[in-house]
N, C-alpha and C. Protein backbone atom coordinates (compact mmCIF):
# COMPACT_ATOMS: atom_id res chain seq x y z
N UNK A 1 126.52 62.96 -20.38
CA UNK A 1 126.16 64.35 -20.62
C UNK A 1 127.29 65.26 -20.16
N UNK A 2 127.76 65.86 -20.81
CA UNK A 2 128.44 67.01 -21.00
C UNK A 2 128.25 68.29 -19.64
N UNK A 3 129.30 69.28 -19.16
CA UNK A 3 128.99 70.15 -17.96
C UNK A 3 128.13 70.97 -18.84
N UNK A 4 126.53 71.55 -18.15
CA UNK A 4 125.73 72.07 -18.61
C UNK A 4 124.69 72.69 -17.53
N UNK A 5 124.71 73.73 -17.51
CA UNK A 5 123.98 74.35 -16.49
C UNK A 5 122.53 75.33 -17.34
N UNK A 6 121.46 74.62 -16.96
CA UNK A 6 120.05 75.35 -17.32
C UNK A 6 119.52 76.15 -16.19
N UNK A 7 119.50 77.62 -16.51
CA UNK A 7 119.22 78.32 -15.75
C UNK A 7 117.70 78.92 -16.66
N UNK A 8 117.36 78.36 -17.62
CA UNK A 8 116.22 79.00 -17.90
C UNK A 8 114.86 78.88 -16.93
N UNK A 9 114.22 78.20 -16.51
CA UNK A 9 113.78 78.04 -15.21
C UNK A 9 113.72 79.05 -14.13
N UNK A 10 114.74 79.34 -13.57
CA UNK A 10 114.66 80.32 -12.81
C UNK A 10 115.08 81.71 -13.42
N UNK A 11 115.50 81.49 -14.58
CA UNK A 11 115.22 82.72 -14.86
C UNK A 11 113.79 83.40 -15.85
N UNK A 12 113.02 82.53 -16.00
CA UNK A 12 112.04 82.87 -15.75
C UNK A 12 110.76 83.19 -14.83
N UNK A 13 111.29 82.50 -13.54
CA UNK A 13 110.81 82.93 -12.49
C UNK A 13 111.39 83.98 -12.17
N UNK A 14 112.30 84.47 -12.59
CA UNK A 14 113.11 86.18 -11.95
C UNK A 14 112.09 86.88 -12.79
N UNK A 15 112.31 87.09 -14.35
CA UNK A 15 111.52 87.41 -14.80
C UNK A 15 110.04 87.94 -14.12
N UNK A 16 109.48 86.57 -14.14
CA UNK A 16 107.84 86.81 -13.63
C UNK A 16 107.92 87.62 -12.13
N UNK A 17 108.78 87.41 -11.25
CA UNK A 17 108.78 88.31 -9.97
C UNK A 17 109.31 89.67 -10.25
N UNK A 18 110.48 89.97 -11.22
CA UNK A 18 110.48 91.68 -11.69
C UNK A 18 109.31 92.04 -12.28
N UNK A 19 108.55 91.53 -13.16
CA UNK A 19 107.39 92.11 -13.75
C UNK A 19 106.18 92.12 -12.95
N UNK A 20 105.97 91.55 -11.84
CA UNK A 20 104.84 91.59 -10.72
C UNK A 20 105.40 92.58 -9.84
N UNK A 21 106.25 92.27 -9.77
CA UNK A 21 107.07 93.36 -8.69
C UNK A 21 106.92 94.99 -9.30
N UNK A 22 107.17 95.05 -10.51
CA UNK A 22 106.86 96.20 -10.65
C UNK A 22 105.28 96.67 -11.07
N UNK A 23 104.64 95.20 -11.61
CA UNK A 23 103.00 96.12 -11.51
C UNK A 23 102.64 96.19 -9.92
N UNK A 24 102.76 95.90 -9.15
CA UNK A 24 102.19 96.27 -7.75
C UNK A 24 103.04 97.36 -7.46
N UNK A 25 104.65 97.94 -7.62
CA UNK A 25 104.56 99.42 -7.10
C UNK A 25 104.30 100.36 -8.03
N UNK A 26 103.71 100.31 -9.18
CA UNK A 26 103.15 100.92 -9.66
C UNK A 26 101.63 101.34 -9.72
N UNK A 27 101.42 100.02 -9.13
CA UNK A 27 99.65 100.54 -8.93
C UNK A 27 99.99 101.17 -7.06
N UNK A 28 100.80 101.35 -6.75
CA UNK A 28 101.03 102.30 -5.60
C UNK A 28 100.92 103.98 -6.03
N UNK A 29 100.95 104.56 -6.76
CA UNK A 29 100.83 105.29 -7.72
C UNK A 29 99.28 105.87 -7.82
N UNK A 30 98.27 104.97 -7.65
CA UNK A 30 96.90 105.06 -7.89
C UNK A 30 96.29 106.47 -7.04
N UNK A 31 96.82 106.10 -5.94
CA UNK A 31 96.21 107.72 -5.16
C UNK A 31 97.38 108.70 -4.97
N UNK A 32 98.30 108.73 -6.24
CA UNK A 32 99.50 109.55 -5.67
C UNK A 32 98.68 111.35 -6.41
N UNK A 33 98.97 112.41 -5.63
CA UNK A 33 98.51 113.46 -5.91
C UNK A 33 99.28 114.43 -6.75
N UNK A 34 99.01 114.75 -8.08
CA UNK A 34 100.24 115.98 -8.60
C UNK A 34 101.38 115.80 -7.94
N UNK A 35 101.54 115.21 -7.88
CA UNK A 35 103.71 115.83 -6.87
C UNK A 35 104.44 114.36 -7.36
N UNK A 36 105.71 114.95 -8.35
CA UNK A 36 106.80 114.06 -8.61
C UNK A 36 107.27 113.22 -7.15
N UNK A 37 107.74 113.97 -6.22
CA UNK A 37 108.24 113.77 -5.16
C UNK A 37 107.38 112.75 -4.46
N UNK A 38 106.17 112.84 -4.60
CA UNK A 38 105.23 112.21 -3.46
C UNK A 38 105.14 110.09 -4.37
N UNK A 39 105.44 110.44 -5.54
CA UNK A 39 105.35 109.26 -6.41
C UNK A 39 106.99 108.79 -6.34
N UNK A 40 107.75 109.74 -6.34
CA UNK A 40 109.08 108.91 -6.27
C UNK A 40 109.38 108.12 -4.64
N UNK A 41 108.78 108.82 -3.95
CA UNK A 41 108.58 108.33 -2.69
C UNK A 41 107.90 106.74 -2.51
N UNK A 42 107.14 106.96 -3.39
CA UNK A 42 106.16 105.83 -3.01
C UNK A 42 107.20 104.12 -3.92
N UNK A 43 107.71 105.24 -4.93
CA UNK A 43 108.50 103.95 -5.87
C UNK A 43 110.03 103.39 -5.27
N UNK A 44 110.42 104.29 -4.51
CA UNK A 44 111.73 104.64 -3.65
C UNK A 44 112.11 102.74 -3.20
N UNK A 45 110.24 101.77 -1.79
CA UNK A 45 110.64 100.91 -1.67
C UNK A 45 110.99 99.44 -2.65
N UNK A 46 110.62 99.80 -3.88
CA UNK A 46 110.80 99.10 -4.84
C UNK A 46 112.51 98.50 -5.57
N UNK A 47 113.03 100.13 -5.04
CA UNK A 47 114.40 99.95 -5.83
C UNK A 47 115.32 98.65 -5.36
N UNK A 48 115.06 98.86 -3.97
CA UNK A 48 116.03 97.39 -3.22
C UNK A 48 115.90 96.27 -3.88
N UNK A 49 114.44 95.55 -4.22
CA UNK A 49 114.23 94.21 -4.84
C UNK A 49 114.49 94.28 -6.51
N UNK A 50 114.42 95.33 -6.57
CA UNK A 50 114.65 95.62 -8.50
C UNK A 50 115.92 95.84 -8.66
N UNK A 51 117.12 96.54 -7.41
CA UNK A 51 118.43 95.64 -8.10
C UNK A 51 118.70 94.80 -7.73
N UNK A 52 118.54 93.68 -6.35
CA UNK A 52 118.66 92.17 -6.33
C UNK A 52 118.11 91.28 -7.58
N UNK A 53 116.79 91.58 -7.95
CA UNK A 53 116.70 91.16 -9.49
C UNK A 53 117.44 91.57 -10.69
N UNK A 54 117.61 92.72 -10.68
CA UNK A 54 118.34 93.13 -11.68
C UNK A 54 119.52 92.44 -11.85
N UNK A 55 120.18 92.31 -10.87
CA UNK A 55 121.92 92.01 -10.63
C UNK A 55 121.65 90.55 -11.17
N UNK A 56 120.67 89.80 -10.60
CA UNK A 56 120.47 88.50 -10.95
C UNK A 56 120.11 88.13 -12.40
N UNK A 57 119.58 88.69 -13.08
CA UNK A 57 119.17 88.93 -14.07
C UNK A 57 120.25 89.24 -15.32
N UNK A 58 121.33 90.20 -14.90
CA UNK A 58 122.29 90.77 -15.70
C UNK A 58 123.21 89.61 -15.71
N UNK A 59 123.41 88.99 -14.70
CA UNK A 59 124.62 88.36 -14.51
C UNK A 59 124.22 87.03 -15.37
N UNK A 60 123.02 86.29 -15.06
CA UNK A 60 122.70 84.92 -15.55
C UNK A 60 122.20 85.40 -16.94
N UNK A 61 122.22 86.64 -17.36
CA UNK A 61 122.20 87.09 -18.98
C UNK A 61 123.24 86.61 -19.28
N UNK A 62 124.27 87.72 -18.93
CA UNK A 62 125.27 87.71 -19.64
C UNK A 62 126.22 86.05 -19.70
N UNK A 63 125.98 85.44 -18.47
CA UNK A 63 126.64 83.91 -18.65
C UNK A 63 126.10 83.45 -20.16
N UNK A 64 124.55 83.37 -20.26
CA UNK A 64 124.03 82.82 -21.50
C UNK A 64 124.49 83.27 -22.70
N UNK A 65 124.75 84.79 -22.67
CA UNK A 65 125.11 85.34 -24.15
C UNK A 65 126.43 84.90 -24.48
N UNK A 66 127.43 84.90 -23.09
CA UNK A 66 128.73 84.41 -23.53
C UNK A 66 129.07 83.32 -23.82
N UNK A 67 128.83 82.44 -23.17
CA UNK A 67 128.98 80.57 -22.91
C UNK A 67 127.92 79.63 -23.90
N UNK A 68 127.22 80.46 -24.29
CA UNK A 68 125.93 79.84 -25.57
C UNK A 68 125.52 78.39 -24.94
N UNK A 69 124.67 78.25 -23.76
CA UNK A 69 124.25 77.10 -23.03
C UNK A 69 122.96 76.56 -24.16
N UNK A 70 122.33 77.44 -24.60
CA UNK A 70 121.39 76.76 -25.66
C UNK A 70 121.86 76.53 -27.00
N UNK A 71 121.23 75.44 -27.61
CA UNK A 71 121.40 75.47 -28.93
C UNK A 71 120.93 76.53 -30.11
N UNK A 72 121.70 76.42 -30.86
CA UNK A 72 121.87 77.75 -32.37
C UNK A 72 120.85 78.87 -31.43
N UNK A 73 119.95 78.94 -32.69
CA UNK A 73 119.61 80.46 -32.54
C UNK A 73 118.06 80.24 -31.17
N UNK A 74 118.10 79.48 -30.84
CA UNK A 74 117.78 79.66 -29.13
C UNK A 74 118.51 80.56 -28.27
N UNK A 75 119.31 80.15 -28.20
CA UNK A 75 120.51 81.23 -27.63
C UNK A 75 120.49 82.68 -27.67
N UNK A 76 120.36 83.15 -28.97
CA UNK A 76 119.82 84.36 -29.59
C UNK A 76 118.59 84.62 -28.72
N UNK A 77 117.34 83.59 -29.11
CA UNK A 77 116.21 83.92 -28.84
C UNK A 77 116.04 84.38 -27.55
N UNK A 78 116.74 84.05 -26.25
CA UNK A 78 116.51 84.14 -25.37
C UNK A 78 117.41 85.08 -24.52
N UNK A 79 118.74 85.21 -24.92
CA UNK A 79 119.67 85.69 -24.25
C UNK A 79 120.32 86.86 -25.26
N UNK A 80 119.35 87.35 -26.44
CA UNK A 80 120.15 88.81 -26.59
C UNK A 80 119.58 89.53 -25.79
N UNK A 81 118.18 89.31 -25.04
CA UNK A 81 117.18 90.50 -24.60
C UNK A 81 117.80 90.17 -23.10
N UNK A 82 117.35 89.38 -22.55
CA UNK A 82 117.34 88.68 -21.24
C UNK A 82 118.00 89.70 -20.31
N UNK A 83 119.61 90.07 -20.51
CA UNK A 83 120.47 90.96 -19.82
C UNK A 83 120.20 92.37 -19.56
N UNK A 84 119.52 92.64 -20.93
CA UNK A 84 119.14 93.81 -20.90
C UNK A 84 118.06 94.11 -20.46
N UNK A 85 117.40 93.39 -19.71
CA UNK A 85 116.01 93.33 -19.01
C UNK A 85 116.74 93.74 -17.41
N UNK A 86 118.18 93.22 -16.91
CA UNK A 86 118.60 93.02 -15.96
C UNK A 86 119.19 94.70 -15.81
N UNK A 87 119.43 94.99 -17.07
CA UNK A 87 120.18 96.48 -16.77
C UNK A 87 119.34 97.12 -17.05
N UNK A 88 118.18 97.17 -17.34
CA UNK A 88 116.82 98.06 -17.32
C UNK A 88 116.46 98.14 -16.26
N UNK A 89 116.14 96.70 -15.32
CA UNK A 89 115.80 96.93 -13.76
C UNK A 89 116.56 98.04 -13.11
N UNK A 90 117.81 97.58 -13.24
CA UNK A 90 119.11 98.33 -12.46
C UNK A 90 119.03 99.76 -12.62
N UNK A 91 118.84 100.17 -13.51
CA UNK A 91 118.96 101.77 -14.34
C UNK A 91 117.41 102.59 -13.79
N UNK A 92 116.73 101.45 -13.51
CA UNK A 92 114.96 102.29 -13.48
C UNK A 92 115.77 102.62 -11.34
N UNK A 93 115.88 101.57 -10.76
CA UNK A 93 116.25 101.23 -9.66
C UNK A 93 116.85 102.37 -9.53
N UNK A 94 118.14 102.81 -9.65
CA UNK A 94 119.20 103.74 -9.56
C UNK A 94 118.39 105.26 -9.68
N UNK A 95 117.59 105.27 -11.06
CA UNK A 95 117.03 106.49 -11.13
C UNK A 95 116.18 107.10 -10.03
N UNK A 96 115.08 106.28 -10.12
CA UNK A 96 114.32 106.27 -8.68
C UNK A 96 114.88 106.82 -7.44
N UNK A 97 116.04 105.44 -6.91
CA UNK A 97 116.96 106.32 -5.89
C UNK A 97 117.42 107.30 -5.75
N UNK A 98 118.03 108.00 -6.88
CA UNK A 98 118.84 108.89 -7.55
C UNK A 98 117.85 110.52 -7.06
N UNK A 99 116.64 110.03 -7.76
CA UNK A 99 115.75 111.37 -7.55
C UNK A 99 115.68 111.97 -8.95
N UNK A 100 116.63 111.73 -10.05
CA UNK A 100 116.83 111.83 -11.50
C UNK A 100 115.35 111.53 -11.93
N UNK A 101 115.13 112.01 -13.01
CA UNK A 101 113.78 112.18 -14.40
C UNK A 101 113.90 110.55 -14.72
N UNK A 102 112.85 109.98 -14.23
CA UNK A 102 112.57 108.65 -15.30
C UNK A 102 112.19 108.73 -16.76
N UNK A 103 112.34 109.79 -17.38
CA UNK A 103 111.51 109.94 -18.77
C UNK A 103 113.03 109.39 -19.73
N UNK A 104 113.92 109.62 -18.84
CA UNK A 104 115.08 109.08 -20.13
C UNK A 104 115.24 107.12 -20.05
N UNK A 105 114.92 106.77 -19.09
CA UNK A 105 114.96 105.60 -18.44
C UNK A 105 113.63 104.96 -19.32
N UNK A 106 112.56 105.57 -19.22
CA UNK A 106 111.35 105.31 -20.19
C UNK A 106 111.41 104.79 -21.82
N UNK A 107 112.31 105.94 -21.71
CA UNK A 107 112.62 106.04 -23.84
C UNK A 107 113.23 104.75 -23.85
N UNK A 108 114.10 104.47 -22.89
CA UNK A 108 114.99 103.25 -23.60
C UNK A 108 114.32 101.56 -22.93
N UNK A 109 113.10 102.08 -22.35
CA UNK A 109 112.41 101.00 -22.17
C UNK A 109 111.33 101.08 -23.30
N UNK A 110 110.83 102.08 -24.09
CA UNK A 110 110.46 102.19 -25.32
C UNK A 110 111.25 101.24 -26.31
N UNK A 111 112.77 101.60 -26.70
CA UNK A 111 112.92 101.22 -27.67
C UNK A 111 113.37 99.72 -27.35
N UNK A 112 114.02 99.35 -26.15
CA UNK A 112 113.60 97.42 -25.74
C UNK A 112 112.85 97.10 -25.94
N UNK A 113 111.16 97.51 -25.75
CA UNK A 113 110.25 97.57 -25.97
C UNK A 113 109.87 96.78 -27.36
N UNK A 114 109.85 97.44 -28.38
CA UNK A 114 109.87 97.19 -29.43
C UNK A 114 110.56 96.03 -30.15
N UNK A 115 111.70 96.33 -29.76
CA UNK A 115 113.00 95.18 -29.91
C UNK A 115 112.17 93.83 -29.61
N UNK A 116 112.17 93.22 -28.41
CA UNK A 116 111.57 92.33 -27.90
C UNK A 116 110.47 92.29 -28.25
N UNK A 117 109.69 92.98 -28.62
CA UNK A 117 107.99 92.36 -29.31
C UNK A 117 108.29 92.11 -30.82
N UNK A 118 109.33 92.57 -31.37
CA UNK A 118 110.04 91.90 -32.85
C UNK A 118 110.50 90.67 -32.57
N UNK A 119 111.30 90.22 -31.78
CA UNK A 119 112.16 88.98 -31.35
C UNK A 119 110.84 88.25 -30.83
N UNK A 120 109.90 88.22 -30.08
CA UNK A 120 108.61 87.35 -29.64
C UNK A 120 107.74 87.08 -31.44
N UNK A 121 107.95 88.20 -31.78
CA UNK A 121 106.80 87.97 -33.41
C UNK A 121 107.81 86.59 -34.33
N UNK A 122 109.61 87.33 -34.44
CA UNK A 122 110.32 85.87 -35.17
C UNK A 122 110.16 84.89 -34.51
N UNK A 123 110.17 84.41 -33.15
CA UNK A 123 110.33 83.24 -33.13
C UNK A 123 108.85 82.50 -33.07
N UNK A 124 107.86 83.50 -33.26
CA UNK A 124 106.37 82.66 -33.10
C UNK A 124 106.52 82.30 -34.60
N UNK A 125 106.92 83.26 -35.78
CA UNK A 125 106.81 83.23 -37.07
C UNK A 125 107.91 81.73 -37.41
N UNK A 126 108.62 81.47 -36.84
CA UNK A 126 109.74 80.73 -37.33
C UNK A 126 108.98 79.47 -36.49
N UNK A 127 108.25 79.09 -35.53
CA UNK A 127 107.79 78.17 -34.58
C UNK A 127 108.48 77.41 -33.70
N UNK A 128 109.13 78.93 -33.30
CA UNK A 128 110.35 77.89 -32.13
C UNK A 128 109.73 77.75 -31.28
N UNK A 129 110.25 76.64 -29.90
CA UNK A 129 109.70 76.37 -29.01
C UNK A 129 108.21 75.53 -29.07
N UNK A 130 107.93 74.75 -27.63
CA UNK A 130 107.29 73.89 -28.30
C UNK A 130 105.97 74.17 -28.34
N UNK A 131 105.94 75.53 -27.71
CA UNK A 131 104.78 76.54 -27.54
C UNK A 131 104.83 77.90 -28.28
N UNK A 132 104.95 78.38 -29.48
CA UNK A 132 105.28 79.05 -29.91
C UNK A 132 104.08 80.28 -29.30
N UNK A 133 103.07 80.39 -28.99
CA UNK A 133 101.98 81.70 -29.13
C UNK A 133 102.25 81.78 -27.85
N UNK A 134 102.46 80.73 -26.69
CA UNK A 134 103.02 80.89 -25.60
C UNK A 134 104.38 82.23 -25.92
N UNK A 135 105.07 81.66 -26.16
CA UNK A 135 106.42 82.51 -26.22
C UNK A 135 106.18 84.67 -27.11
N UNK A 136 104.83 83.87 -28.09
CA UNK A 136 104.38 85.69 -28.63
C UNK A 136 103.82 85.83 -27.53
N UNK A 137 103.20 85.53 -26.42
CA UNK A 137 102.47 86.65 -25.35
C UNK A 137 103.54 86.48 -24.77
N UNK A 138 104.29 86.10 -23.71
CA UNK A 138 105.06 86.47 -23.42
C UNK A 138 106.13 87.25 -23.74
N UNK A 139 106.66 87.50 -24.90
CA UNK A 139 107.06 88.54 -25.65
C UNK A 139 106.45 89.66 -26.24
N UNK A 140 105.57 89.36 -26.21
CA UNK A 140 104.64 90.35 -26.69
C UNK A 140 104.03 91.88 -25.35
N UNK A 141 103.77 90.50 -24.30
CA UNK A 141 103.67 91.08 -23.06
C UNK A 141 104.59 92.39 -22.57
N UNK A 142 105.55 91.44 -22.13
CA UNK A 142 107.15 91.98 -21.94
C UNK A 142 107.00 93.73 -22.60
N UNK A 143 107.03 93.20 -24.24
CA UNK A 143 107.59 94.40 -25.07
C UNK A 143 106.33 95.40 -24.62
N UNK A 144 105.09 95.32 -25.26
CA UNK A 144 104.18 96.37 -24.76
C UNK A 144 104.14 97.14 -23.70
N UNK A 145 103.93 96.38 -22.43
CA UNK A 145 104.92 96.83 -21.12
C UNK A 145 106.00 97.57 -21.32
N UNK A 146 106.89 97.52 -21.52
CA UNK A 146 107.85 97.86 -21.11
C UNK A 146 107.69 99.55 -22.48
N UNK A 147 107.14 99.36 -23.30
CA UNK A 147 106.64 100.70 -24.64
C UNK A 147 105.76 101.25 -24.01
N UNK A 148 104.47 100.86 -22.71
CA UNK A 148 103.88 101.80 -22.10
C UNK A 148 104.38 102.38 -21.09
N UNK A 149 105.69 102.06 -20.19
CA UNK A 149 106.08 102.53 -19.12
C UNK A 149 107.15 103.86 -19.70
N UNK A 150 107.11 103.96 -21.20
CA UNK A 150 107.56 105.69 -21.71
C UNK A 150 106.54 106.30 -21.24
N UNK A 151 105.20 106.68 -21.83
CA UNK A 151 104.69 107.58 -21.25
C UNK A 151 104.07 107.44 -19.40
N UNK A 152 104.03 106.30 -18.87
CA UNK A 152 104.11 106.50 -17.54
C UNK A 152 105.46 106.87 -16.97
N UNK A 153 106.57 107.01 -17.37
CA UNK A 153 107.83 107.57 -16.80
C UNK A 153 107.86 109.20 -16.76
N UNK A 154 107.49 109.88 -18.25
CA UNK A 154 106.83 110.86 -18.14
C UNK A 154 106.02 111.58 -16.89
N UNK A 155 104.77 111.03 -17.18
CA UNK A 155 103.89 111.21 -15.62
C UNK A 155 104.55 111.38 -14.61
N UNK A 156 105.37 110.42 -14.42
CA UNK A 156 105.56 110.49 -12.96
C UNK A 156 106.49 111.68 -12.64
N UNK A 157 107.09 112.00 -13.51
CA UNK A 157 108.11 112.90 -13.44
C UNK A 157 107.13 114.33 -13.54
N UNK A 158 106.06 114.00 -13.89
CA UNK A 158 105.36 115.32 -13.86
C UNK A 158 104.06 115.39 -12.50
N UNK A 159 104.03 114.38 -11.88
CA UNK A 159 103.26 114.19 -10.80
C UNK A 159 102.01 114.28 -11.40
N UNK A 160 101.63 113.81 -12.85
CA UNK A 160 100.33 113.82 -12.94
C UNK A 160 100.23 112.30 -14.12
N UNK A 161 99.42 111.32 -13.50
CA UNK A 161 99.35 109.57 -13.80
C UNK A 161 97.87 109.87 -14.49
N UNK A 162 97.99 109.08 -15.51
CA UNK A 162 97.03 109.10 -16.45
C UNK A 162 96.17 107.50 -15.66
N UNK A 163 95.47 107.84 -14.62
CA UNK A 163 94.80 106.40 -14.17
C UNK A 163 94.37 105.08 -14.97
N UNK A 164 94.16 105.52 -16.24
CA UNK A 164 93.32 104.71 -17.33
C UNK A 164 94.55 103.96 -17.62
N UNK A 165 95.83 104.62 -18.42
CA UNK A 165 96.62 104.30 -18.80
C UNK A 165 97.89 103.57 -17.80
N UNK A 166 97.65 104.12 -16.26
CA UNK A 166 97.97 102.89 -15.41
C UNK A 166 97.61 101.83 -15.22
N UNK A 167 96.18 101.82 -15.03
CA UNK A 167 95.50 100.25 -14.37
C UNK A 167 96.25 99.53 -16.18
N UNK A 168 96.00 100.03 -17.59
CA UNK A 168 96.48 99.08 -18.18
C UNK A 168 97.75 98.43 -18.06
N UNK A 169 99.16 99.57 -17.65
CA UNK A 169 100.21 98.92 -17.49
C UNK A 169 100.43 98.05 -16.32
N UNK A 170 100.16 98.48 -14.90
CA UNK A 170 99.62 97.03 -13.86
C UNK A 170 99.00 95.48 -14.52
N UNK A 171 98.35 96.18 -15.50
CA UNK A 171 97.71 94.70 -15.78
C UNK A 171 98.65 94.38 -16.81
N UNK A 172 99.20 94.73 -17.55
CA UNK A 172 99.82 93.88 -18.53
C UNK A 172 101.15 93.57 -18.29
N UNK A 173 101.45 93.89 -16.56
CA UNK A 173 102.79 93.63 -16.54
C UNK A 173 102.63 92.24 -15.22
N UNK A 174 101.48 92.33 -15.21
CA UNK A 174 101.25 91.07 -13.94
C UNK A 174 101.02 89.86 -14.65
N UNK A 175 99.70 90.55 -15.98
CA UNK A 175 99.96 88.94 -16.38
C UNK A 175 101.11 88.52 -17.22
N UNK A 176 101.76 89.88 -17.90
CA UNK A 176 102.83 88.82 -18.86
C UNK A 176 104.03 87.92 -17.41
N UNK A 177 103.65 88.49 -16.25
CA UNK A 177 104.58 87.82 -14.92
C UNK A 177 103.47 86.71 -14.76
N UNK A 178 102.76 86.25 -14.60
CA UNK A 178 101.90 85.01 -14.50
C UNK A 178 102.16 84.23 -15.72
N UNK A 179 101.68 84.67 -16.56
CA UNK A 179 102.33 83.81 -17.58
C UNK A 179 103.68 83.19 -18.05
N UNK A 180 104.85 84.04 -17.79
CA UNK A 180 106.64 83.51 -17.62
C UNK A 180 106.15 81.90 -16.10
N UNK A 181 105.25 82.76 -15.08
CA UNK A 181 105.34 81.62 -13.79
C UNK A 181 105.04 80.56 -14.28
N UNK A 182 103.49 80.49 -15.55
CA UNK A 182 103.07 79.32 -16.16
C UNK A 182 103.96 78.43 -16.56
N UNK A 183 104.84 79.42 -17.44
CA UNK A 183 105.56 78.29 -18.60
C UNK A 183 106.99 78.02 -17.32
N UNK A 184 107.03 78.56 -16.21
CA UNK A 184 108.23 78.23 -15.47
C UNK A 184 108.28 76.86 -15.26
N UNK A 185 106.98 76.95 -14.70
CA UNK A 185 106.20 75.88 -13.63
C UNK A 185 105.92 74.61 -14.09
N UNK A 186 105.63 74.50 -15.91
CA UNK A 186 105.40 73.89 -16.39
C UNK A 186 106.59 72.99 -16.98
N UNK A 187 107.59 73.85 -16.69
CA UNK A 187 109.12 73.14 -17.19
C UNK A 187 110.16 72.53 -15.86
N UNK A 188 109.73 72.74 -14.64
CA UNK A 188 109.67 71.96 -13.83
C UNK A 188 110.01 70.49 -13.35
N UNK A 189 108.70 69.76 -13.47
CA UNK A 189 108.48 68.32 -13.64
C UNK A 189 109.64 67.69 -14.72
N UNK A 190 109.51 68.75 -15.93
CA UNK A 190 110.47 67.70 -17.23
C UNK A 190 112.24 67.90 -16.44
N UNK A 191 112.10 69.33 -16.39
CA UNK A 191 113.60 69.21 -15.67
C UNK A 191 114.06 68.56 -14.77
N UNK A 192 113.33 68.55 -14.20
CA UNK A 192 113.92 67.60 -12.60
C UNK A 192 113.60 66.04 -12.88
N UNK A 193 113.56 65.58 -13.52
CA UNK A 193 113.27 64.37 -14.37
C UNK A 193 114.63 64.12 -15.18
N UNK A 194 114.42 64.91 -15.76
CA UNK A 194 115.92 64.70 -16.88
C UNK A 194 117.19 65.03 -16.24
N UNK A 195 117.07 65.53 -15.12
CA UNK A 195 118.71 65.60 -14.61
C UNK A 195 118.75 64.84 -12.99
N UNK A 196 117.68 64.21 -13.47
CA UNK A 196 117.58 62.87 -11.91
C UNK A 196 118.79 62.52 -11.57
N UNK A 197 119.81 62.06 -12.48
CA UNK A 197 120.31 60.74 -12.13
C UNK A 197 122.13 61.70 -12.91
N UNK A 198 122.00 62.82 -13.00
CA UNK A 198 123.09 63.66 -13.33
C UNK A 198 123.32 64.48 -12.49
N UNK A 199 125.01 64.59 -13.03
CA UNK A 199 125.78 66.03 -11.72
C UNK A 199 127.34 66.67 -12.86
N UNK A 200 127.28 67.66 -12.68
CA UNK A 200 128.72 68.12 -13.25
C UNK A 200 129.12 67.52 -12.90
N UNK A 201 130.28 66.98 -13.55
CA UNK A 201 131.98 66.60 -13.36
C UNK A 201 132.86 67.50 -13.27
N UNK A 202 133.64 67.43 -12.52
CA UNK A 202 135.25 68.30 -12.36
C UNK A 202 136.70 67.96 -12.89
């Protein structure tokens, strides 16, 4: 076997811990009162772990998009979005800190948004993977999420949270993160199996 490094694995466990990570400081949010300030406050301890993910995230993107570790349009499937999930963390992170309007940070988690629930619909439609409806909720997840956190970026910037329309984004951002842990967890056992008895060469 050939030098080959699979980082899909843990990067789907990054995944599932940015997307839990951010439905729990967002349901921090729940008793925040009218005041931008009092909600950026509350999102403020979040930013530290959302650019250690982020950074992690961007970087083991961009290896994949450049070096094409998967075959044909796997590669695609997984690593046009992947990075840009890493510089979305980074950018929400920064803003937050920053004290800057999340509503512009929102829009362009809108239009990822979308992007990625197109890319989860081709590859369920095409039946990649060996779980394909696996891979539409999880994409599907992802994208919705990330198209409802426009109008919660809004809110917050206006110190007034639509409660209804929170508890849904908490929830759909924990389980599409339970679900990435599923299929992590589940790829596991085969991996560490198949590279038993292998090591790069130099």
């Amino acid at each position: 076997m050939a030098l080959f490094v699979d980082l899909l694995t843990a990067q789907l466990f990054s995944m599932a811990a940015a997307f839990i990570l951010t439905g729990y400081s967002l349901a921090k949010l729940w008793v925040t009162q009218n005041s931008h300030e009092e909600a950026i406050n509350k999102l403020k301890p979040f930013s530290i772990p959302a650019l250690i993910l982020g950074a992690y995230i961007t970087i083991t993107g961009l290896y994949g998009s450049m070096l094409w570790p998967l075959p044909g349009s796997y590669n695609l499937l997984f690593y046009d979005l992947y990075p840009l999930l890493g510089l979305g963390l980074i950018g929400i992170a920064m803003t937050i800190r920053s004290g800057y309007k999340l509503e512009y940070m929102g829009f362009l988690a809108l239009i990822l948004g979308l992007i990625t629930a197109y890319y989860g619909y081709m590859g369920y439609a095409n039946n990649m993977t060996k779980e394909p409806f696996a891979l539409f909720l999880l994409y599907g997840g992802a994208g919705l999420s990330s198209i409802l956190f426009y109008p919660i970026s809004y809110q917050i910037d206006r110190g007034k949270i639509n409660r209804i329309l929170l508890i849904v984004e908490v929830a759909l951002l924990v389980l599409t993160g339970l679900l990435a842990t599923y299929i992590a967890a589940g790829a596991i056992p085969s991996h560490l199996k198949m590279f038993a008895n292998w090591a790069p060469f130099i």
